[in-house]
N, C-alpha and C. Protein backbone atom coordinates (compact mmCIF):
# COMPACT_ATOMS: atom_id res chain seq x y z
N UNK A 1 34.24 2.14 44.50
CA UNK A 1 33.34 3.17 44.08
C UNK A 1 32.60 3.69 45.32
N UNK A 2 32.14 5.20 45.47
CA UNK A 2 31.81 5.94 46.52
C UNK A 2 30.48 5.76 46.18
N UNK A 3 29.39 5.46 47.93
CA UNK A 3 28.07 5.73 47.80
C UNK A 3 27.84 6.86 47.18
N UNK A 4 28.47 8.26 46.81
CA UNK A 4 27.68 9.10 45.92
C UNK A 4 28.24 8.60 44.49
N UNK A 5 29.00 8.03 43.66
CA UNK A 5 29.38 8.05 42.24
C UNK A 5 28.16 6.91 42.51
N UNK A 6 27.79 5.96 43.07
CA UNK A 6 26.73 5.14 43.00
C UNK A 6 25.51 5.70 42.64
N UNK A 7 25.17 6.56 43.56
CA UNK A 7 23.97 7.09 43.78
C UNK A 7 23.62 8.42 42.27
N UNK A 8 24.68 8.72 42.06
CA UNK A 8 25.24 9.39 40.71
C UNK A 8 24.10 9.02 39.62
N UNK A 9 24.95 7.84 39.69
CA UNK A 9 24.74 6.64 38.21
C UNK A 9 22.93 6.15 38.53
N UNK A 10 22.66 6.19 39.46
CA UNK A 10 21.54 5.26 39.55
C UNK A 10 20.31 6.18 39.34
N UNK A 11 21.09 7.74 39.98
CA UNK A 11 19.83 8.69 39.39
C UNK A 11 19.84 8.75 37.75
N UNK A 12 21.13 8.81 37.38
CA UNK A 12 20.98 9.10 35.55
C UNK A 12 20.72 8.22 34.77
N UNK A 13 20.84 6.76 35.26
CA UNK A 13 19.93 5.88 34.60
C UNK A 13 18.29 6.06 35.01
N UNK A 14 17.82 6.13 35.97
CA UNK A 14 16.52 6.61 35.89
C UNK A 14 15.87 7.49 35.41
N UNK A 15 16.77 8.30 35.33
CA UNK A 15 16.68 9.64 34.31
C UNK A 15 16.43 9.23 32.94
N UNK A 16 17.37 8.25 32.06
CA UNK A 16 17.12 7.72 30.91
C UNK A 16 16.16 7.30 31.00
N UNK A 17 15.70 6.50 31.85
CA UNK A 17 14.10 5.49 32.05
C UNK A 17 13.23 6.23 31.68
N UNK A 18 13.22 7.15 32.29
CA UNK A 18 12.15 8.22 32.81
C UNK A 18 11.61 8.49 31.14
N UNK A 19 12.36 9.05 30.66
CA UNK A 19 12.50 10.10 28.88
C UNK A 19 12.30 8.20 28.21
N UNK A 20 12.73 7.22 28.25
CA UNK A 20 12.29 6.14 27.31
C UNK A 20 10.96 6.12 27.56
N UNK A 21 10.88 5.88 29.08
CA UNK A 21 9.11 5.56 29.04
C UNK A 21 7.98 6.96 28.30
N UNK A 22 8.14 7.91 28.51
CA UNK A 22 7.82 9.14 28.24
C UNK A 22 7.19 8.56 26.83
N UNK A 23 8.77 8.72 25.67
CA UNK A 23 8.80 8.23 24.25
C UNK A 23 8.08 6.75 24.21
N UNK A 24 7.86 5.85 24.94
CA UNK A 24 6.97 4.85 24.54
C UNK A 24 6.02 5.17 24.84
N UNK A 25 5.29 5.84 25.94
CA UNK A 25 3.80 6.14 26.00
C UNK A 25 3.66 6.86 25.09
N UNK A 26 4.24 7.98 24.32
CA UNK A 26 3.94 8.85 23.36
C UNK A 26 3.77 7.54 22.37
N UNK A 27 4.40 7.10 21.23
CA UNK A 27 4.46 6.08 20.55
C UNK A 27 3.31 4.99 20.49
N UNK A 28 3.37 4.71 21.73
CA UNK A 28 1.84 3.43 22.12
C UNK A 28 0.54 4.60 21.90
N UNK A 29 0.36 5.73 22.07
CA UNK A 29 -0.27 6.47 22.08
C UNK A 29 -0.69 6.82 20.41
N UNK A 30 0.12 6.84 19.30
CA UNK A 30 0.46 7.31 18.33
C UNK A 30 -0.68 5.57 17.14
N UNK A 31 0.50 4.45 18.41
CA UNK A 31 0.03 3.28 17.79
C UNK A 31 -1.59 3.01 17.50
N UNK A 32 -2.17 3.68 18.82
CA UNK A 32 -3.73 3.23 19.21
C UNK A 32 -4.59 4.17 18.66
N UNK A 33 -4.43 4.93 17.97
CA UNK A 33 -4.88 6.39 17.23
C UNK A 33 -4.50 5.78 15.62
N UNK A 34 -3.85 5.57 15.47
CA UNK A 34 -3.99 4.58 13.70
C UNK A 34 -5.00 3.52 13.81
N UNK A 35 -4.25 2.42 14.52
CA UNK A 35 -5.09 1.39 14.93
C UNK A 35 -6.52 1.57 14.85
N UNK A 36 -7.35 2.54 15.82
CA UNK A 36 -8.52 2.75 15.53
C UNK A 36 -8.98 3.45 14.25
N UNK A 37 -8.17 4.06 13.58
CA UNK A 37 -8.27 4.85 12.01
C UNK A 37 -8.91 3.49 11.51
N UNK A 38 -7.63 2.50 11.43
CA UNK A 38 -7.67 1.44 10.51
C UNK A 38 -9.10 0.44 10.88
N UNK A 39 -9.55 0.35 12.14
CA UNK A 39 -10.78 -0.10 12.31
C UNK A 39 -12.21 0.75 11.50
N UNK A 40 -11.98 2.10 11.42
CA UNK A 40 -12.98 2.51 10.88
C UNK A 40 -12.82 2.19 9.47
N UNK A 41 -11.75 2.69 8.96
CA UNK A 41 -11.36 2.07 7.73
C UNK A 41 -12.24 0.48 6.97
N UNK A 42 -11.73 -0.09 8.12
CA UNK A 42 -12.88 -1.73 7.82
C UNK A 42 -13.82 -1.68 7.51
N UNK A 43 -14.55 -0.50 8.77
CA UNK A 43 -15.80 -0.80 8.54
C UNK A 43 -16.65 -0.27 7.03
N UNK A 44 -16.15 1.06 6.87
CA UNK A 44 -16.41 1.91 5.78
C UNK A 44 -16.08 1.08 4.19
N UNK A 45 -15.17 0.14 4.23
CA UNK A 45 -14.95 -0.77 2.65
C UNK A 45 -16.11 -1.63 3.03
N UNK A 46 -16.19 -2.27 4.61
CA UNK A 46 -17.39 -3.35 4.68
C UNK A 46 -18.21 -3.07 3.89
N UNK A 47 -18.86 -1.74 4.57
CA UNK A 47 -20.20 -1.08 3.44
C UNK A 47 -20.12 -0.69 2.21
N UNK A 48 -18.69 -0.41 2.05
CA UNK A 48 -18.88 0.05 0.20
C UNK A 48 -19.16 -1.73 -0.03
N UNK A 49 -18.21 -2.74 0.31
CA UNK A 49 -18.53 -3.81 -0.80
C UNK A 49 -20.02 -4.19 -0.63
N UNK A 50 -20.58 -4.52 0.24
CA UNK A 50 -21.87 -4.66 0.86
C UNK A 50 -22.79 -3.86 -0.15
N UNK A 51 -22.86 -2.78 -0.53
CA UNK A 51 -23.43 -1.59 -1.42
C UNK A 51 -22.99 -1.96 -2.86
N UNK A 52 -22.09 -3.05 -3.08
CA UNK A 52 -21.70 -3.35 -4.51
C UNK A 52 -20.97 -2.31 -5.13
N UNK A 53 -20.46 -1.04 -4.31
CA UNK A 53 -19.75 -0.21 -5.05
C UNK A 53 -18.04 -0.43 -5.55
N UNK A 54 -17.36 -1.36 -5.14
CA UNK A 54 -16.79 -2.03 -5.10
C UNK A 54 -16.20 -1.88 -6.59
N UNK A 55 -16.44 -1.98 -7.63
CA UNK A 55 -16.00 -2.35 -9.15
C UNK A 55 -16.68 -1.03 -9.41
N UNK A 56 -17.29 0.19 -9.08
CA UNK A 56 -17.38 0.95 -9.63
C UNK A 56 -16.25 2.13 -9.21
N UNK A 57 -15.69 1.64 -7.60
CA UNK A 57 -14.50 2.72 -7.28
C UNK A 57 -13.60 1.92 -7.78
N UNK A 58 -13.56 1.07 -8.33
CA UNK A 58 -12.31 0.44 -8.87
C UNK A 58 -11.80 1.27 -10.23
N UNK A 59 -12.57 1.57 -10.64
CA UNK A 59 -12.71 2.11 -12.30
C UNK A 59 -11.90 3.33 -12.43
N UNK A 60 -12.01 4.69 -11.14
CA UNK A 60 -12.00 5.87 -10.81
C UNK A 60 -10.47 5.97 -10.79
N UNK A 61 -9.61 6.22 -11.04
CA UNK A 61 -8.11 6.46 -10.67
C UNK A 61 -7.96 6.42 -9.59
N UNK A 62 -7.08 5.49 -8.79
CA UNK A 62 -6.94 6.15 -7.27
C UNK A 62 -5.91 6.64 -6.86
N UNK A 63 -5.97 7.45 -5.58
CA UNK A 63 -4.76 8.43 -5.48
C UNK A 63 -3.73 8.08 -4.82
N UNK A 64 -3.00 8.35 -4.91
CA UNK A 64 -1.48 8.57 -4.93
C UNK A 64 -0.90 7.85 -3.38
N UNK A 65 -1.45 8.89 -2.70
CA UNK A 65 -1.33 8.44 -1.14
C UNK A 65 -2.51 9.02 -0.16
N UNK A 66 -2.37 8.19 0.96
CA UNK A 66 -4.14 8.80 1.54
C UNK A 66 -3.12 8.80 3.16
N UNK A 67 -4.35 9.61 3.97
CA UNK A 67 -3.85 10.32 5.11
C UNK A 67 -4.03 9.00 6.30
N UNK A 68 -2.95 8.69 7.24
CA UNK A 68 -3.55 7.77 7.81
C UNK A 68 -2.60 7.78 9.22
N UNK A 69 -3.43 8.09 10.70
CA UNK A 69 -2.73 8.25 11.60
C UNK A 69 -2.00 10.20 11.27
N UNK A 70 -2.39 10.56 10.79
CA UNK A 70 -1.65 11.88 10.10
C UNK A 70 -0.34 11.80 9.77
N UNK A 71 0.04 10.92 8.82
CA UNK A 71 0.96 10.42 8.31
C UNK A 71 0.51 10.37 6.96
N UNK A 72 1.14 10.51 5.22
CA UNK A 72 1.09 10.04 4.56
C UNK A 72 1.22 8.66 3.92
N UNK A 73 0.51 7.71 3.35
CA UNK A 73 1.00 6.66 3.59
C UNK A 73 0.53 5.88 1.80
N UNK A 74 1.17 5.53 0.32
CA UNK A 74 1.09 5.17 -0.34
C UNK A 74 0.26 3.61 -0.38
N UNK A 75 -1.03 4.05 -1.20
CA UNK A 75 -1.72 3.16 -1.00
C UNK A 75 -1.85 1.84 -2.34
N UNK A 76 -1.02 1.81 -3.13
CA UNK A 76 -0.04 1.44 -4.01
C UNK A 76 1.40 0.99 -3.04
N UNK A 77 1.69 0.13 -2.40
CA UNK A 77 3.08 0.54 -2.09
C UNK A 77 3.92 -0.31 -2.78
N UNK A 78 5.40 0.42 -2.14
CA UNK A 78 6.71 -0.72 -2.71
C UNK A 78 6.48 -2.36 -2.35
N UNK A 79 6.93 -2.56 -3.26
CA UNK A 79 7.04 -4.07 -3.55
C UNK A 79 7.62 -4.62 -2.41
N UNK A 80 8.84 -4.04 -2.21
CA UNK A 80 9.68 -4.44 -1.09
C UNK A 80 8.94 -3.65 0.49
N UNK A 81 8.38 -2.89 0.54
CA UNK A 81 7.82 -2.66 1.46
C UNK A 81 6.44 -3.56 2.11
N UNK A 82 5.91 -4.34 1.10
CA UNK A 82 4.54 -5.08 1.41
C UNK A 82 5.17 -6.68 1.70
N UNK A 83 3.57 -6.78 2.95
CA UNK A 83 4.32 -8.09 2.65
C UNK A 83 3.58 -9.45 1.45
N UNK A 84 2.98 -8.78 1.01
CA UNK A 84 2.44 -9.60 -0.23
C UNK A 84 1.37 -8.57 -0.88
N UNK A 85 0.86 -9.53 -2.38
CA UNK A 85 -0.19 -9.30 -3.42
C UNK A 85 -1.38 -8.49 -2.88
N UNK A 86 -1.48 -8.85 -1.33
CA UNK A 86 -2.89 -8.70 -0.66
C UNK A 86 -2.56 -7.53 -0.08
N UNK A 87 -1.70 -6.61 0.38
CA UNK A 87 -1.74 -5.51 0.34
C UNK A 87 -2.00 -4.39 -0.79
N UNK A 88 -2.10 -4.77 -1.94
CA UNK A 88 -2.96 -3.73 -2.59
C UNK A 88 -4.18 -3.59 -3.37
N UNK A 89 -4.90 -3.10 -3.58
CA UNK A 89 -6.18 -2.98 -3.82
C UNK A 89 -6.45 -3.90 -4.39
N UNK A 90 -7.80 -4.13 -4.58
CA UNK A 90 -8.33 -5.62 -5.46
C UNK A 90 -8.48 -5.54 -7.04
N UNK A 91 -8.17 -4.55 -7.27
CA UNK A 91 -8.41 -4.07 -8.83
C UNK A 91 -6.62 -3.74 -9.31
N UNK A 92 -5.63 -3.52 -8.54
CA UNK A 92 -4.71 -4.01 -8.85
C UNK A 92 -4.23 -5.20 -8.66
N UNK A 93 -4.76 -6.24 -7.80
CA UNK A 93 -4.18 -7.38 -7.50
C UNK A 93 -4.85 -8.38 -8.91
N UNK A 94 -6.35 -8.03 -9.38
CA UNK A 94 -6.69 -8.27 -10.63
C UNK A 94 -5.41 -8.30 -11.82
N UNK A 95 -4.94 -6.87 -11.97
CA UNK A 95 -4.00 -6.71 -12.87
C UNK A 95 -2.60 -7.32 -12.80
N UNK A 96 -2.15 -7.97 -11.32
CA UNK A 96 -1.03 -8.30 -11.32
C UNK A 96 -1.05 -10.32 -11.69
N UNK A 97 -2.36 -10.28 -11.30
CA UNK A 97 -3.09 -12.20 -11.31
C UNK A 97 -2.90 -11.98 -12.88
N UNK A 98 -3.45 -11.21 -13.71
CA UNK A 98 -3.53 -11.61 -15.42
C UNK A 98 -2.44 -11.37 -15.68
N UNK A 99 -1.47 -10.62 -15.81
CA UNK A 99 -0.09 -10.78 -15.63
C UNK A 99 0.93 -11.89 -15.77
N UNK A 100 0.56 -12.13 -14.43
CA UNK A 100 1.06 -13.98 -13.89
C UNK A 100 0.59 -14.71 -14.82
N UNK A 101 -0.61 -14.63 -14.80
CA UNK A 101 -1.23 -16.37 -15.69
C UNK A 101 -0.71 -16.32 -17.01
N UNK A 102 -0.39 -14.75 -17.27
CA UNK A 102 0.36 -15.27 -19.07
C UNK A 102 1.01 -16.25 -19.26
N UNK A 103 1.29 -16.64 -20.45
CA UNK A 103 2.33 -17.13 -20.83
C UNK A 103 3.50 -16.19 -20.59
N UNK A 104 3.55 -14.98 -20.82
CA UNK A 104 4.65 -13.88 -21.19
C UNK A 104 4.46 -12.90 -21.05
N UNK A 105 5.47 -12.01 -21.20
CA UNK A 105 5.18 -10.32 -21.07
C UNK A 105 3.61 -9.74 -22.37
N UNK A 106 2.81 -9.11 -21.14
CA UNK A 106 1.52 -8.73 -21.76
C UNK A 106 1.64 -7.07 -22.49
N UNK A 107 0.75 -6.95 -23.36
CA UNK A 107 0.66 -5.77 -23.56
C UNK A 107 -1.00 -4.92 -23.09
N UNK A 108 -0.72 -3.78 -22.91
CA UNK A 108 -2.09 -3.29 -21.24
C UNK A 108 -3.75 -3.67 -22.25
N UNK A 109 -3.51 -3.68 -23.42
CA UNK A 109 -4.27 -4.21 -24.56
C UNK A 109 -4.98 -5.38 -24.06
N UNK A 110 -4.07 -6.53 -24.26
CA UNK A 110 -4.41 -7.91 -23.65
C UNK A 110 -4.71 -7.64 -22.19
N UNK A 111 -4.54 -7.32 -21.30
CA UNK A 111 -5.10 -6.90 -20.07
C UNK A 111 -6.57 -6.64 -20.12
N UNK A 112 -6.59 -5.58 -20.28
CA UNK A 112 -7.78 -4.59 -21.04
C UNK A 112 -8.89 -5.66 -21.29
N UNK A 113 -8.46 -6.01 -22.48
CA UNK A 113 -9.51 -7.73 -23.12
C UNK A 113 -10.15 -8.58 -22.30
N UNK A 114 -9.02 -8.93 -21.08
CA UNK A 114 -9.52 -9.72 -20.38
C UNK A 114 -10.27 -9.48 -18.95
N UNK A 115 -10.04 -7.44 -18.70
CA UNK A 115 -10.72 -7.37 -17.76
C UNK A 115 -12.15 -6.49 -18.53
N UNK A 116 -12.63 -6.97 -19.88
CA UNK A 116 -13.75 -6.75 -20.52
C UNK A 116 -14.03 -5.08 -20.58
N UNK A 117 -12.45 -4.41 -21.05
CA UNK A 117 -12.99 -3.32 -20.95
C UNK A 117 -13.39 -2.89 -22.48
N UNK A 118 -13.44 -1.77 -23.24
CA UNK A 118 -13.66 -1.66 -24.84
C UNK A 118 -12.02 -1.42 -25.08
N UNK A 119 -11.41 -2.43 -25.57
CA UNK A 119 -10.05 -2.32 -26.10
C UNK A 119 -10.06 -1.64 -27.46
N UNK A 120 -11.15 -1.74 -28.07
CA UNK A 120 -10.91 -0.88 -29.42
C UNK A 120 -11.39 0.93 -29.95
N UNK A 121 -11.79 0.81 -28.75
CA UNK A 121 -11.95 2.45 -28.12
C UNK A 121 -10.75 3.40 -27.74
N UNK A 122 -10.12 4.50 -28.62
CA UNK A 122 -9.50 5.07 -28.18
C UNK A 122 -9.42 5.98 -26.57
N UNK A 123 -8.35 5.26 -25.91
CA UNK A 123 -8.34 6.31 -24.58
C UNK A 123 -8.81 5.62 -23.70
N UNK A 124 -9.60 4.28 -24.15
CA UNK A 124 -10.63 3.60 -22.94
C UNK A 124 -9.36 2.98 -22.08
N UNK A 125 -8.09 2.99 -22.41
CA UNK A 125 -7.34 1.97 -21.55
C UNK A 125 -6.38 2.46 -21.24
N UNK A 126 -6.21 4.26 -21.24
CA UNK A 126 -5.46 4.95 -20.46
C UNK A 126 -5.22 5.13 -18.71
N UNK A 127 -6.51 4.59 -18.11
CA UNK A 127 -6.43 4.30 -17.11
C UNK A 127 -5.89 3.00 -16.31
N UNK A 128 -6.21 2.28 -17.06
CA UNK A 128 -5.19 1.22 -16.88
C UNK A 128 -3.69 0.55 -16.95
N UNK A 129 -3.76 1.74 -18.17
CA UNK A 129 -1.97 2.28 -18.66
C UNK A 129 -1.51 2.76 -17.45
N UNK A 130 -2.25 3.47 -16.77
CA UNK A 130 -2.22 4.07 -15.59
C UNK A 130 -1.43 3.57 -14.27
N UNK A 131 -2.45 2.54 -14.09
CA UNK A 131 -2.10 1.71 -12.69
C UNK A 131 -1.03 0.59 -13.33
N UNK A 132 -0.62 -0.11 -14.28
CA UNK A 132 0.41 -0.83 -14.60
C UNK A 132 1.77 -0.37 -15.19
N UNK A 133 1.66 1.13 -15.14
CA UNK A 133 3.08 1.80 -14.93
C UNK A 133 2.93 2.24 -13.42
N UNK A 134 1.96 2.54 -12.48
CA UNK A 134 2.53 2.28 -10.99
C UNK A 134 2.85 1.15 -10.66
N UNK A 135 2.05 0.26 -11.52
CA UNK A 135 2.50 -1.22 -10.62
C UNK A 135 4.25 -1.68 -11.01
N UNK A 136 4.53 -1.32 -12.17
CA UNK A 136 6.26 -1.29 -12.38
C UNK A 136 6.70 -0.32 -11.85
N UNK A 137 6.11 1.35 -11.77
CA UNK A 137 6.99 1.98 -10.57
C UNK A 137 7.49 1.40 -9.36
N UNK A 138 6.38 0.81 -8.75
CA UNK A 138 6.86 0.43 -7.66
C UNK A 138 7.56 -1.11 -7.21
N UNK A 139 7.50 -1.88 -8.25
CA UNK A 139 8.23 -2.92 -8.32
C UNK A 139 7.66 -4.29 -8.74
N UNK A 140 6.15 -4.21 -8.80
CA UNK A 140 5.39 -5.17 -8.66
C UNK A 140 5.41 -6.01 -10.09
N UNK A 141 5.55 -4.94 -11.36
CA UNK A 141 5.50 -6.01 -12.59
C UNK A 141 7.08 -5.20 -13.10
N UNK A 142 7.49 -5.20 -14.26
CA UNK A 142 8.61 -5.08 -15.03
C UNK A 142 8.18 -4.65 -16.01
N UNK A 143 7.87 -3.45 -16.87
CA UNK A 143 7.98 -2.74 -17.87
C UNK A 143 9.08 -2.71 -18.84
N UNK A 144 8.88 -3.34 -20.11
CA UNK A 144 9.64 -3.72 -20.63
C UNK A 144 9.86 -2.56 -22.03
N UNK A 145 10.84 -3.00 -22.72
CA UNK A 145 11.33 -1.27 -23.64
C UNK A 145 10.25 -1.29 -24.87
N UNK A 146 9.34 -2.53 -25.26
CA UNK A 146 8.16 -2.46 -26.07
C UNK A 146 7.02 -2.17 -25.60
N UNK A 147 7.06 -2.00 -23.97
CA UNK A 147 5.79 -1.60 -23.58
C UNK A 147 4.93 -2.40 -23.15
N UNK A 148 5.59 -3.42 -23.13
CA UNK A 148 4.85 -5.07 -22.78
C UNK A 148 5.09 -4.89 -21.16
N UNK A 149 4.37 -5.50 -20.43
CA UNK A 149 4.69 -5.82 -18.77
C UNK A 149 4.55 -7.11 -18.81
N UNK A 150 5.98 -7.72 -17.83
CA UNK A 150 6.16 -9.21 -17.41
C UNK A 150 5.59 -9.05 -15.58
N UNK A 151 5.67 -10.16 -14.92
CA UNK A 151 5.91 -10.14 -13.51
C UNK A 151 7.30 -9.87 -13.14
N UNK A 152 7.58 -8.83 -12.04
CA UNK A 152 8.94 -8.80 -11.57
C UNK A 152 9.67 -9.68 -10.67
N UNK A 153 8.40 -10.59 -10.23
CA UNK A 153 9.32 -11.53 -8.88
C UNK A 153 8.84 -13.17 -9.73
C-alpha cells in the first residue's frame, strides 16, 4: 500500500471521527438539558407533596403525555417500556397494588370501595374507569370481556 492510499484512509477515518464526535456532543448536549428538566421536575412534586396537594392532583384526570426535554413523553407508560410499578404515578400504582392483593379479577366498583370513593353515586367512578382502562391499554392490568380487571404480569 502507497504512503498516499495510507494517508487517504487516515484522513477519512478522521473525517468519520470528526461528524461522530460532532453527533455525541450534540446528544450529551440534548442529555444535560432533560437531565436538568428532570431536576426541576423533583423539585416542583417536592413542594406539591410538602403542600399536601398530592391526593388532591391525584383526583384530576391526568394527561395523556407531558413535554419533556421537547420531546413528548407518556406519563402513563408501556408496561414493557418501564422498568417497574414505580414508574407511574402514585395514584396509579394505588390502583395496580388493589388489583394485586385481590383474590381475582376486580370490578372498578370494588376498587372504588376501597379507595373510599362514593361507589353508589352515579358517574363518581368514571374517572377511575378512566385510568384502569389506561392501565390495560398499556399493559399493566388485563381487562377482561365482563369488565372485571386482573393483573397482567
Amino acid at each position: 500500500m502507497t504512503d498516499s492510499v495510507m494517508l487517504e484512509r487516515i484522513a477519512a477515518r478522521r473525517a468519520e471521527l470528526e461528524l461522530l464526535e460532532e453527533q455525541l456532543v450534540k446528544q450529551l448536549d440534548e442529555v444535560r438539558v432533560e437531565r436538568d428538566e428532570l431536576v426541576v421536575a423533583e423539585r416542583v412534586v417536592q413542594r406539591i407533596s410538602e403542600q399536601g396537594l398530592v391526593e388532591y392532583l391525584s383526583l384530576a384526570p391526568a394527561p395523556e403525555e407531558a413535554q419533556v426535554g421537547g420531546r413528548s413523553v407518556l406519563l402513563i407508560p408501556v408496561r414493557a417500556d418501564a422498568a417497574g410499578p414505580d414508574a407511574l404515578p402514585p395514584d396509579y400504582r394505588r390502583i395496580l397494588a388493589i388489583v394485586r392483593e385481590a383474590a381475582g379479577p376486580v370490578k372498578v366498583k370494588e376498587v372504588g370501595s376501597v379507595l373510599g370513593l362514593p361507589v353508589e353515586q352515579r358517574g363518581k367512578l368514571e374517572p377511575l374507569r378512566g385510568k384502569m382502562n389506561k392501565l390495560a391499554d398499556r399493559g399493566w392490568l388485563r381487562k377482561l370481556a365482563d369488565g372485571r380487571f386482573a393483573i397482567a404480569f
